[in-house]
PDB file of N, CA and C in Angstrom:
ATOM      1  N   UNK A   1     199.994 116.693 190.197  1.00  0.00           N
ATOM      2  CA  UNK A   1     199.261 115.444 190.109  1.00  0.00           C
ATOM      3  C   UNK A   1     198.959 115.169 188.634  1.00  0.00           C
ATOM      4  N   UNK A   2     199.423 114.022 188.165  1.00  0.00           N
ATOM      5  CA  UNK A   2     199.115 113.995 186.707  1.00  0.00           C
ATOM      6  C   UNK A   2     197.646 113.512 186.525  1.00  0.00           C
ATOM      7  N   UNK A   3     197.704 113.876 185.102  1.00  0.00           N
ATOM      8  CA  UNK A   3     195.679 113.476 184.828  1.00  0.00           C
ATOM      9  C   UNK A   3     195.508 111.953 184.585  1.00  0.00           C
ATOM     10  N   UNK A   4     194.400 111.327 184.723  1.00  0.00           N
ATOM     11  CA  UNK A   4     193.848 110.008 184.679  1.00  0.00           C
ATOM     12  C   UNK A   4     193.633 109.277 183.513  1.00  0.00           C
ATOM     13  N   UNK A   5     194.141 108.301 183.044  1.00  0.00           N
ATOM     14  CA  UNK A   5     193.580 108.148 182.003  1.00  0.00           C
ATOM     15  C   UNK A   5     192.394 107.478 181.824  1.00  0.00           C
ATOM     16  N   UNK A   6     191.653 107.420 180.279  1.00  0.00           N
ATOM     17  CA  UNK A   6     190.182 107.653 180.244  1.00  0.00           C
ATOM     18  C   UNK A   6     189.902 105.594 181.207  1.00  0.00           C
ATOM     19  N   UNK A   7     190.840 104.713 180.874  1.00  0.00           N
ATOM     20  CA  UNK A   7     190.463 103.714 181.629  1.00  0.00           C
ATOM     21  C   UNK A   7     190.675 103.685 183.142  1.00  0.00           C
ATOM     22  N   UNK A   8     191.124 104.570 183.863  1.00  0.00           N
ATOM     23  CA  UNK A   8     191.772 104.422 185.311  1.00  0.00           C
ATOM     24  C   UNK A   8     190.233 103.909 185.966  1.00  0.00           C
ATOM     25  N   UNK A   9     189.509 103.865 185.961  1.00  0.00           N
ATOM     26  CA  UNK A   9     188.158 103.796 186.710  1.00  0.00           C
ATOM     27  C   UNK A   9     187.643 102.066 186.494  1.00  0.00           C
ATOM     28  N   UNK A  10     188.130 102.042 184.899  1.00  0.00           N
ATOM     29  CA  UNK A  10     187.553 100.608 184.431  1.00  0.00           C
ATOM     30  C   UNK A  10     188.555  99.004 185.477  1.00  0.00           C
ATOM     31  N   UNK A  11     190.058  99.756 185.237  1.00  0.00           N
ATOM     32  CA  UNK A  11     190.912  99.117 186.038  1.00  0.00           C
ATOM     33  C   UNK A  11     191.076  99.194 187.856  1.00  0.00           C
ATOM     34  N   UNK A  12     190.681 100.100 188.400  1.00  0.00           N
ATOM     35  CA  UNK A  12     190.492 100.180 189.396  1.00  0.00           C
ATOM     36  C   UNK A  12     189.228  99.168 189.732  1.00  0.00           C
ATOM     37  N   UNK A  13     188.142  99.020 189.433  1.00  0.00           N
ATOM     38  CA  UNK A  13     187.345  98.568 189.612  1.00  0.00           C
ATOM     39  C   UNK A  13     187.268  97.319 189.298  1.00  0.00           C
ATOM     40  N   UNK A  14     188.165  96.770 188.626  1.00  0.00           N
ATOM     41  CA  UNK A  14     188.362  95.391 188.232  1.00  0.00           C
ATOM     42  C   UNK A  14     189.359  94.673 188.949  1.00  0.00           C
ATOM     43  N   UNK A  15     190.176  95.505 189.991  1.00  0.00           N
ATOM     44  CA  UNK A  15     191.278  95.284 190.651  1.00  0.00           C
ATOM     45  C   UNK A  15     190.406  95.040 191.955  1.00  0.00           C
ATOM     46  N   UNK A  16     189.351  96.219 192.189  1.00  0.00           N
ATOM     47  CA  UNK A  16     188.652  95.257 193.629  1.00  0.00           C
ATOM     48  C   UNK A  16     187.725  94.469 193.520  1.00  0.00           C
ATOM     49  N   UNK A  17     187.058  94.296 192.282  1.00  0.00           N
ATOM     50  CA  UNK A  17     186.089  93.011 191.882  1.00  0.00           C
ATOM     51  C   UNK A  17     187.211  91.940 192.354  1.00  0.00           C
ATOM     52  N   UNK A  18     188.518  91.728 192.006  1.00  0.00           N
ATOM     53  CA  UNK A  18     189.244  90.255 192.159  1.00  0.00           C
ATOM     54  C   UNK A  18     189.633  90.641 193.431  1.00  0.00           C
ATOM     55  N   UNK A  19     189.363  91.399 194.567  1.00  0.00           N
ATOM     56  CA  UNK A  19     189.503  91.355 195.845  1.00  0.00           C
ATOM     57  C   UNK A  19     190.867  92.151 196.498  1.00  0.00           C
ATOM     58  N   UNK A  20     191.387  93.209 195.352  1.00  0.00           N
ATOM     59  CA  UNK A  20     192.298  94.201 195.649  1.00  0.00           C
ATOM     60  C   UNK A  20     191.851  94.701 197.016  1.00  0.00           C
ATOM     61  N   UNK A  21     192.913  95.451 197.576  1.00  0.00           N
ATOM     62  CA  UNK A  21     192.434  96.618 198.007  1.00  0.00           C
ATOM     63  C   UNK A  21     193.496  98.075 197.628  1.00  0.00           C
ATOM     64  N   UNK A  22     192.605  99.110 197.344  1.00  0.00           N
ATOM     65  CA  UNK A  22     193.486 100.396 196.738  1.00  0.00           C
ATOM     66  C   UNK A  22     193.844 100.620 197.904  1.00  0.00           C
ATOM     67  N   UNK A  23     195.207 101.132 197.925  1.00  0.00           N
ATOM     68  CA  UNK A  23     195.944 101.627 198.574  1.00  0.00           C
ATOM     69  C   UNK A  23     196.484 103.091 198.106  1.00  0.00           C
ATOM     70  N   UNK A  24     197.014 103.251 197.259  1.00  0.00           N
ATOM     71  CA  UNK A  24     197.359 104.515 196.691  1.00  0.00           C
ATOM     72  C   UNK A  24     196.914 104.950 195.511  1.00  0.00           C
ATOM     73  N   UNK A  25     196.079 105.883 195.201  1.00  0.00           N
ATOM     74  CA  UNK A  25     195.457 106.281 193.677  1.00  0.00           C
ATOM     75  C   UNK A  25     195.582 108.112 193.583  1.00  0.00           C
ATOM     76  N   UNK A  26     196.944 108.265 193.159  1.00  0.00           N
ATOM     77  CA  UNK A  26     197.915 107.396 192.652  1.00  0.00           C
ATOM     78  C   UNK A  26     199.243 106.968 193.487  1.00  0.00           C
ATOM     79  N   UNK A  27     200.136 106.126 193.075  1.00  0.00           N
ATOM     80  CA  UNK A  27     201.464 105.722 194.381  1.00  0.00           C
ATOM     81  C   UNK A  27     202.560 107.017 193.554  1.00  0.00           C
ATOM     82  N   UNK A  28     202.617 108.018 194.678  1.00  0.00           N
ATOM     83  CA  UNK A  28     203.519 108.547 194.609  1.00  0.00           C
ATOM     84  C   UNK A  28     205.043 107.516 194.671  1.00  0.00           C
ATOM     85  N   UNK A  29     206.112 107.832 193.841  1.00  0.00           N
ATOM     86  CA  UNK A  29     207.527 107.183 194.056  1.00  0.00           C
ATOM     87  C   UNK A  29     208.329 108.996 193.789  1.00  0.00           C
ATOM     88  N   UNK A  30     209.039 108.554 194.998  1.00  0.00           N
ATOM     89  CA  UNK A  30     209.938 109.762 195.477  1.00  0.00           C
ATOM     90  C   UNK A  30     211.355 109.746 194.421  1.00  0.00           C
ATOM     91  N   UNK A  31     212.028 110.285 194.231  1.00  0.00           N
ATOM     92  CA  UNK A  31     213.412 110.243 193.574  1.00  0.00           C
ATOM     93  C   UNK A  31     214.263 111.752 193.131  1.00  0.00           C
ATOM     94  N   UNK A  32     215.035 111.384 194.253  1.00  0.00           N
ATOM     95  CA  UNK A  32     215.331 112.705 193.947  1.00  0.00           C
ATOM     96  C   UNK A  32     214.681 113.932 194.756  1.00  0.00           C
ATOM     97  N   UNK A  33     214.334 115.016 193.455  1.00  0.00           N
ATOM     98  CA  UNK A  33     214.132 116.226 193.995  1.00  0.00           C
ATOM     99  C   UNK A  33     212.673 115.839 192.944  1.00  0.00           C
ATOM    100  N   UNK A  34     212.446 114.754 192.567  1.00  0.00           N
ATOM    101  CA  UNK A  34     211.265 114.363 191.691  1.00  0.00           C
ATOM    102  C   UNK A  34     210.246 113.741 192.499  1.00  0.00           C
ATOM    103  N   UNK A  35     208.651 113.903 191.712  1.00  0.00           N
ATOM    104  CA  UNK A  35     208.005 113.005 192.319  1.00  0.00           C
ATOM    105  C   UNK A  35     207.443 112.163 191.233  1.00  0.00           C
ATOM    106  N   UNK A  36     207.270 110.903 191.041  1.00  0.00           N
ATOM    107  CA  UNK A  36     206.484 110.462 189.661  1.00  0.00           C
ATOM    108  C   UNK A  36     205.530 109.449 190.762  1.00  0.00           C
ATOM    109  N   UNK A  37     204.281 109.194 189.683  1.00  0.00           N
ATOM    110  CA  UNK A  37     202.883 108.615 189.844  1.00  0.00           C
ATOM    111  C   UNK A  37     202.402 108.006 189.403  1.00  0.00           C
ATOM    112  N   UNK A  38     202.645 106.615 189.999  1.00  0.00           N
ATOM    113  CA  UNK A  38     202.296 105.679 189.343  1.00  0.00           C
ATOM    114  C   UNK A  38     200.633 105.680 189.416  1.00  0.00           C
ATOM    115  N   UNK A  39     199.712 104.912 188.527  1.00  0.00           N
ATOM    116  CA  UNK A  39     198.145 105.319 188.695  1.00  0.00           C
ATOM    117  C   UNK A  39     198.282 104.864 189.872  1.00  0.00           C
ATOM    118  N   UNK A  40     197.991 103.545 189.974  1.00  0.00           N
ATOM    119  CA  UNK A  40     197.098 102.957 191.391  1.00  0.00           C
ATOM    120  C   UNK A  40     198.491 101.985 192.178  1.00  0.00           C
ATOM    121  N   UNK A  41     198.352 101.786 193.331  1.00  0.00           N
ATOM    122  CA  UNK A  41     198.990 100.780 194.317  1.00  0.00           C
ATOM    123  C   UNK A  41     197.901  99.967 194.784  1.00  0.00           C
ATOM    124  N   UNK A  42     198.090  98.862 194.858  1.00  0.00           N
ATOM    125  CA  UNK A  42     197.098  97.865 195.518  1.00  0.00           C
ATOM    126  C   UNK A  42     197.794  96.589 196.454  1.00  0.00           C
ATOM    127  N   UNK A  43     197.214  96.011 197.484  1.00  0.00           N
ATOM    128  CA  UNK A  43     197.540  95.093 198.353  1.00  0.00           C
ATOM    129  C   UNK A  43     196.287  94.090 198.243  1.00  0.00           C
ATOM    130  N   UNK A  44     196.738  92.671 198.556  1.00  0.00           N
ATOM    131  CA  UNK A  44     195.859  91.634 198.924  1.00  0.00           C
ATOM    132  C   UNK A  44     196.195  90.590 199.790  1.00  0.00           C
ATOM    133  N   UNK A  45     195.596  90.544 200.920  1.00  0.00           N
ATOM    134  CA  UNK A  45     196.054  89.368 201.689  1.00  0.00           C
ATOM    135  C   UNK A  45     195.664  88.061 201.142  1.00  0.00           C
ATOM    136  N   UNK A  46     196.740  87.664 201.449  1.00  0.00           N
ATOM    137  CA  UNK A  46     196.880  85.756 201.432  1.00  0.00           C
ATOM    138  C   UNK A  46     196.788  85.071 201.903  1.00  0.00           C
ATOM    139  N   UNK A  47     195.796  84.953 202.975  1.00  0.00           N
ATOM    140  CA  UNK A  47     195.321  83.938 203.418  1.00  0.00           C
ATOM    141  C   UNK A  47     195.629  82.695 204.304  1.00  0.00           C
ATOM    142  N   UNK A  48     196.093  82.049 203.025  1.00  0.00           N
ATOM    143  CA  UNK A  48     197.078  80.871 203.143  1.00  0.00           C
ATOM    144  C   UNK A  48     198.519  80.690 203.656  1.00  0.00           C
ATOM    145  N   UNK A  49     199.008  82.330 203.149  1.00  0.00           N
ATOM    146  CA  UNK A  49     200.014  82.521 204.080  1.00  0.00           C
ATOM    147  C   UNK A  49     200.446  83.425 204.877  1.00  0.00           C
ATOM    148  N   UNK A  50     199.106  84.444 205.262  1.00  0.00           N
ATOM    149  CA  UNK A  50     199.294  85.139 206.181  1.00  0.00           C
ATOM    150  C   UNK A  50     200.278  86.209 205.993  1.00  0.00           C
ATOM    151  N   UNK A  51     200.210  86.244 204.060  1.00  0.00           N
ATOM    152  CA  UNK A  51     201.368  87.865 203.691  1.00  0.00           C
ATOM    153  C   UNK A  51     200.070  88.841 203.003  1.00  0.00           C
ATOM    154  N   UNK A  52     200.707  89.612 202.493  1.00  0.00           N
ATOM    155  CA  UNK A  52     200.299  90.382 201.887  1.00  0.00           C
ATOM    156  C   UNK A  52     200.830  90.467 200.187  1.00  0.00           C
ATOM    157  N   UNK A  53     200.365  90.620 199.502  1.00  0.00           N
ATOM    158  CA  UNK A  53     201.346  90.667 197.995  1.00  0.00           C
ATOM    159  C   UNK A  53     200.611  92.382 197.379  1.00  0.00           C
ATOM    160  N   UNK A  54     201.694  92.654 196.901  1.00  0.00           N
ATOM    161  CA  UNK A  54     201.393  94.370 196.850  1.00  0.00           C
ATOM    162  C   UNK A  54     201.638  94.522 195.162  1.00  0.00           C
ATOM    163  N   UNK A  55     200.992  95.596 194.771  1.00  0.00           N
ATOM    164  CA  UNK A  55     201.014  95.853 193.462  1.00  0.00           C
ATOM    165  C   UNK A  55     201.396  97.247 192.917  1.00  0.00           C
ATOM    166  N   UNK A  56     201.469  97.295 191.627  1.00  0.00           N
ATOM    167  CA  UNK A  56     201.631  99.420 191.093  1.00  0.00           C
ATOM    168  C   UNK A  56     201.248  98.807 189.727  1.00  0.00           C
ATOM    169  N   UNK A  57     200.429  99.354 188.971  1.00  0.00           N
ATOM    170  CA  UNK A  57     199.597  99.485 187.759  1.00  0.00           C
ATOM    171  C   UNK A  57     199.856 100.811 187.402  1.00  0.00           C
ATOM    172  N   UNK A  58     200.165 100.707 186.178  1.00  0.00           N
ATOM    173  CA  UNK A  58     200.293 101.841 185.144  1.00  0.00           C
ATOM    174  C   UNK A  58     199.005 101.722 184.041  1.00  0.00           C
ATOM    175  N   UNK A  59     198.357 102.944 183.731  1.00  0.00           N
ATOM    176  CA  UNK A  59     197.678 102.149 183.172  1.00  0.00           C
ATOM    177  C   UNK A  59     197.844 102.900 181.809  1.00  0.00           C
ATOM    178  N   UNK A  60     197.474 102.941 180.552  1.00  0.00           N
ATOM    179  CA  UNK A  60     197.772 103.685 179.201  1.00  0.00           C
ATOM    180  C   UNK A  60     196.833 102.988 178.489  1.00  0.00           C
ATOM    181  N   UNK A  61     195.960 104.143 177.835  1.00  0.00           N
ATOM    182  CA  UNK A  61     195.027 104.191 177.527  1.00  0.00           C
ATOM    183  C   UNK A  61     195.059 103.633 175.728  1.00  0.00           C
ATOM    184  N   UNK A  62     196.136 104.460 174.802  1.00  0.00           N
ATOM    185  CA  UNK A  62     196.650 103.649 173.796  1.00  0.00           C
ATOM    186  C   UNK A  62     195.747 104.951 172.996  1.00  0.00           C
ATOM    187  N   UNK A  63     195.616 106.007 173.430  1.00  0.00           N
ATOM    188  CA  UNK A  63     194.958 107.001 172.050  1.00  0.00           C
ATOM    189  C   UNK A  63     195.088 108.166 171.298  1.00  0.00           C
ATOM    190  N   UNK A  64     196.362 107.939 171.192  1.00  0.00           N
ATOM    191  CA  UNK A  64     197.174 108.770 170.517  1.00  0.00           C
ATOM    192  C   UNK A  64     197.562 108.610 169.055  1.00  0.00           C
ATOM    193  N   UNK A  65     198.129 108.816 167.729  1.00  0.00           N
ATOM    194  CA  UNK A  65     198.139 108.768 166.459  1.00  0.00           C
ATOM    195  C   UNK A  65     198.765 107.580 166.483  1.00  0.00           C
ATOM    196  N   UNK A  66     199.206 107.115 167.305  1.00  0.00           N
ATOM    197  CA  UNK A  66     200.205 105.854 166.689  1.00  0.00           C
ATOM    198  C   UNK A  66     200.491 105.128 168.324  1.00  0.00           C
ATOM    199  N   UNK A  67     199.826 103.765 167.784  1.00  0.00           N
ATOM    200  CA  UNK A  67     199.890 102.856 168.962  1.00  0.00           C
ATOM    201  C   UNK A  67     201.137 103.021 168.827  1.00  0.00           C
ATOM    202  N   UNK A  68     202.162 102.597 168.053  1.00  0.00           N
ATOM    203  CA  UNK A  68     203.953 102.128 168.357  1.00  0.00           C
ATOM    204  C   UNK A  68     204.130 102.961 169.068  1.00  0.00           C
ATOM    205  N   UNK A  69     203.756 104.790 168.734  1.00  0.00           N
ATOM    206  CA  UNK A  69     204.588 105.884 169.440  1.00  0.00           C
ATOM    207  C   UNK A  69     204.185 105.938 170.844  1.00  0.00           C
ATOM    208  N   UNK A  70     202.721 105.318 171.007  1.00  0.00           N
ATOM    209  CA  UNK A  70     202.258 105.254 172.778  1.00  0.00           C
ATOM    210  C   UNK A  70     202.697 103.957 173.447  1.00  0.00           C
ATOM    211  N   UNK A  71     203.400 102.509 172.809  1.00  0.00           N
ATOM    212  CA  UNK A  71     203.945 102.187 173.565  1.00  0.00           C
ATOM    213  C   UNK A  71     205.434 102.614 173.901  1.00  0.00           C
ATOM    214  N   UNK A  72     205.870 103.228 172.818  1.00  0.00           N
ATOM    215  CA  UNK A  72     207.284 103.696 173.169  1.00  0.00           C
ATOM    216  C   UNK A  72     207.223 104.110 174.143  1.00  0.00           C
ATOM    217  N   UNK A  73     206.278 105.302 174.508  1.00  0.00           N
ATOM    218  CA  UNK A  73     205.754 106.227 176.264  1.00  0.00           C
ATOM    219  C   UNK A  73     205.860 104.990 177.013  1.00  0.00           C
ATOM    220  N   UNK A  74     204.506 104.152 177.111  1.00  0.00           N
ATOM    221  CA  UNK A  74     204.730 103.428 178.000  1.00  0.00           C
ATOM    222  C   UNK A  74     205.713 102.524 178.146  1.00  0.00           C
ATOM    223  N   UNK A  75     206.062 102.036 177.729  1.00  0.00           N
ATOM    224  CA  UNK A  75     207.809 101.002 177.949  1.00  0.00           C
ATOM    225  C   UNK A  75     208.682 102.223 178.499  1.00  0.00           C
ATOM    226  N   UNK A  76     208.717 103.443 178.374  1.00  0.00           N
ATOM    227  CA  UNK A  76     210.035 103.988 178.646  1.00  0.00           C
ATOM    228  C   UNK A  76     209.494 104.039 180.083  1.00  0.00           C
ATOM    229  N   UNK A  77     208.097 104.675 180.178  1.00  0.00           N
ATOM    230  CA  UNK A  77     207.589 105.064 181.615  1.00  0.00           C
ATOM    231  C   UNK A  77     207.661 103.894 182.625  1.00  0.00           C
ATOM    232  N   UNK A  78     207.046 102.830 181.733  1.00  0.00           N
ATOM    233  CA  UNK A  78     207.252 101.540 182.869  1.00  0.00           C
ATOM    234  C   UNK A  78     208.519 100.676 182.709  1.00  0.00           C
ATOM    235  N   UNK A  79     209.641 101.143 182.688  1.00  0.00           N
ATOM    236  CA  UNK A  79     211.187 100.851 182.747  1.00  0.00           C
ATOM    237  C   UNK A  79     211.469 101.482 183.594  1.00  0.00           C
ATOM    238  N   UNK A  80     211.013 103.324 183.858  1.00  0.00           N
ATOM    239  CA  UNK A  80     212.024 104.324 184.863  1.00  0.00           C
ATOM    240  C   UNK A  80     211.213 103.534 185.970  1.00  0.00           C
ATOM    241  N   UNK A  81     209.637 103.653 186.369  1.00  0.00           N
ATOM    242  CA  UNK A  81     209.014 103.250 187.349  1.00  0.00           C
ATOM    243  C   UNK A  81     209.657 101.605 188.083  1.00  0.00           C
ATOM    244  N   UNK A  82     209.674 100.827 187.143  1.00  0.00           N
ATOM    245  CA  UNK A  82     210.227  99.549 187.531  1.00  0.00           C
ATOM    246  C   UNK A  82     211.757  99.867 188.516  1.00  0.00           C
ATOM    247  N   UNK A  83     212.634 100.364 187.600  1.00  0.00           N
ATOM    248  CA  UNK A  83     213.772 100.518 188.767  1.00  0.00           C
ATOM    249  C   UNK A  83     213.627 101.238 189.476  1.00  0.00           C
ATOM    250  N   UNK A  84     212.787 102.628 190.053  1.00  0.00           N
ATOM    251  CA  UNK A  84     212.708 103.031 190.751  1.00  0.00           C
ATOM    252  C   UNK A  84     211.958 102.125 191.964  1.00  0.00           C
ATOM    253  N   UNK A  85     210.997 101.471 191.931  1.00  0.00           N
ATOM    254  CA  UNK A  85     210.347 100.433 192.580  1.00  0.00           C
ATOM    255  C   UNK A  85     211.286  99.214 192.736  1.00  0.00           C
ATOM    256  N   UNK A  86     212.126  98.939 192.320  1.00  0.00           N
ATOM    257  CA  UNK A  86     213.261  98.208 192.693  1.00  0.00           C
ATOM    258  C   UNK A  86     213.783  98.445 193.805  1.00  0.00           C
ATOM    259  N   UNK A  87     214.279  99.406 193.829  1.00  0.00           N
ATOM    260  CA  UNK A  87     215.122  99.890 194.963  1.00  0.00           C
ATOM    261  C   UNK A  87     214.087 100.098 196.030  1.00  0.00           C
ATOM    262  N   UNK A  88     213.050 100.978 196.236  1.00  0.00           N
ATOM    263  CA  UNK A  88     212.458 101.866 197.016  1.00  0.00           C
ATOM    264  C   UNK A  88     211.158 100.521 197.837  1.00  0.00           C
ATOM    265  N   UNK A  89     211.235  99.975 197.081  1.00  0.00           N
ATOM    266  CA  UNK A  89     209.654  98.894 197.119  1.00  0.00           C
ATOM    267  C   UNK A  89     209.819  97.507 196.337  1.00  0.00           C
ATOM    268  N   UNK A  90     210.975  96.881 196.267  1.00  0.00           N
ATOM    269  CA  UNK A  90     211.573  95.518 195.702  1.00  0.00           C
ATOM    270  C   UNK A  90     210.440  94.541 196.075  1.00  0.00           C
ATOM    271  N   UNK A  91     209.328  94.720 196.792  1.00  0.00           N
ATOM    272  CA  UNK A  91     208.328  93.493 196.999  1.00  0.00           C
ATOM    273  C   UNK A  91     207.085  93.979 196.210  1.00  0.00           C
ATOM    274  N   UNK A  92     207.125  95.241 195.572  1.00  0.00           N
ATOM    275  CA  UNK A  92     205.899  95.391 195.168  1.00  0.00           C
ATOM    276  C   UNK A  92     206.243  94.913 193.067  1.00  0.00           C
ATOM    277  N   UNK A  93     205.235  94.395 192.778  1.00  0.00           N
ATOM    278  CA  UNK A  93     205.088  93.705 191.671  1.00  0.00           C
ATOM    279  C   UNK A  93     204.764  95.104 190.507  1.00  0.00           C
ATOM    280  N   UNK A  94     205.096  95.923 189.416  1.00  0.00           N
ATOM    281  CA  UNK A  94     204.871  96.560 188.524  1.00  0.00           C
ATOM    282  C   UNK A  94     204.025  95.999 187.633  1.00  0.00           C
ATOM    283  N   UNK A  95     202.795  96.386 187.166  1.00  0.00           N
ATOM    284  CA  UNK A  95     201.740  95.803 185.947  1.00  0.00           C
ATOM    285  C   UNK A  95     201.787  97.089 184.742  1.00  0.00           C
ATOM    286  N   UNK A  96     201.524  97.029 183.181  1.00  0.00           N
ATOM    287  CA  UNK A  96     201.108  97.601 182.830  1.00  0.00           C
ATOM    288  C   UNK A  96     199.834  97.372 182.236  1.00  0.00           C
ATOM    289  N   UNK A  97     198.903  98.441 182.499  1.00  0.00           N
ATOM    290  CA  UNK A  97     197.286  97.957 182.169  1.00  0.00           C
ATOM    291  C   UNK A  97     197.104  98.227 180.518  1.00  0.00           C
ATOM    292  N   UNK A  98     196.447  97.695 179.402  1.00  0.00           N
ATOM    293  CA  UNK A  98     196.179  98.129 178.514  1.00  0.00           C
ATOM    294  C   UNK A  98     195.144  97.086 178.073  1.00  0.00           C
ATOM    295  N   UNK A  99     194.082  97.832 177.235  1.00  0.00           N
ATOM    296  CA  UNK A  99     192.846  97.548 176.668  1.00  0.00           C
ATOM    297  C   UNK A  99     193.462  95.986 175.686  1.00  0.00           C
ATOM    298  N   UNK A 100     192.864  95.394 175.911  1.00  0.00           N
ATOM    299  CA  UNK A 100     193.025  93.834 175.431  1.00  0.00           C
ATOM    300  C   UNK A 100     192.936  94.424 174.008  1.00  0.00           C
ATOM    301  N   UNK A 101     192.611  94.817 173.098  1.00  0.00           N
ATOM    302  CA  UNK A 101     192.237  95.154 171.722  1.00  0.00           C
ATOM    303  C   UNK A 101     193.707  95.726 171.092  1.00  0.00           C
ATOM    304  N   UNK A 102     194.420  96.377 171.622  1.00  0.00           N
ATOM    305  CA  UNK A 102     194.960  97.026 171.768  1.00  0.00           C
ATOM    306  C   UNK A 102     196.726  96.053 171.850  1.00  0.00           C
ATOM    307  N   UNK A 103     196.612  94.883 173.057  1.00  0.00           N
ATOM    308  CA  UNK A 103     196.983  93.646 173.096  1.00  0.00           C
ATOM    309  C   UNK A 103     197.326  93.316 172.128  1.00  0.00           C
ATOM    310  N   UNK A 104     196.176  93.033 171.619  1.00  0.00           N
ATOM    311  CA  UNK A 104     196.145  92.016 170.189  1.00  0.00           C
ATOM    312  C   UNK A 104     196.529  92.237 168.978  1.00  0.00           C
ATOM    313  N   UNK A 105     196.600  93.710 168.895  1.00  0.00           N
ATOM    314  CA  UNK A 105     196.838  94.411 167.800  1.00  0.00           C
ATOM    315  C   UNK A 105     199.004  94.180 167.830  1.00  0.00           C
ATOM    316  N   UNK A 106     199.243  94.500 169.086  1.00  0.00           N
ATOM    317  CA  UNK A 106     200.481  94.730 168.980  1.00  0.00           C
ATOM    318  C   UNK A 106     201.561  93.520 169.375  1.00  0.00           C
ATOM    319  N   UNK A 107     200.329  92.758 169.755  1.00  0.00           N
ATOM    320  CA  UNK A 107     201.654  91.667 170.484  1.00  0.00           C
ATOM    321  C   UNK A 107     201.022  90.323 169.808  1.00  0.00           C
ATOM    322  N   UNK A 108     200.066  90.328 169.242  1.00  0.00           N
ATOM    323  CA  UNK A 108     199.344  88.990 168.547  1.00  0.00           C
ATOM    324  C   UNK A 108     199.599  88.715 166.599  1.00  0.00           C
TER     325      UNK A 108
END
């Protein structure tokens, strides 16, 4: 089971403030003779149309010597996860979570 990162609690909790519901913490994805873990899985019904829309959040915390070298991690991690969720779970939507500050620094 891999370890949490220091935001998994902040994002979880902000996922059922907007009316998530957790489903898997964390979503195991099978492959292979592998298991990888994504943090959280979440579902929300729709209401309006009587589906469900499903989710997988990665989340990365960003605190390591070098933001570039921790998104390199995360882009590679949330690339294998994405195609693996392709195939296995093609309706569930991939997010990656990261501290807005953090955002801004790298993509603003």
């Amino acid at each position: 089971m891999p370890s949490r990162d220091i935001y998994h609690n902040t994002v979880k909790n902000a996922l059922l403030k907007d009316g998530w519901t957790i489903t898997h913490d964390p979503l195991r994805l099978e492959w292979g003779k592998k298991d990888l873990y994504v943090d959280l899985g979440a579902e929300q019904l729709i209401a309006a149309e009587n589906a469900e829309r499903k989710i997988a959040v990665e989340i990365k915390s960003f605190v390591g010597r070098s933001d570039i070298d921790d998104l390199e991690k995360a882009l590679g991690q949330y690339i294998l996860y994405y195609d693996i969720l392709s195939e296995r779970e093609p309706e569930r939507v991939l997010y990656l979570a990261i501290r807005n500050s953090v955002y801004t620094d790298l993509f603003e």
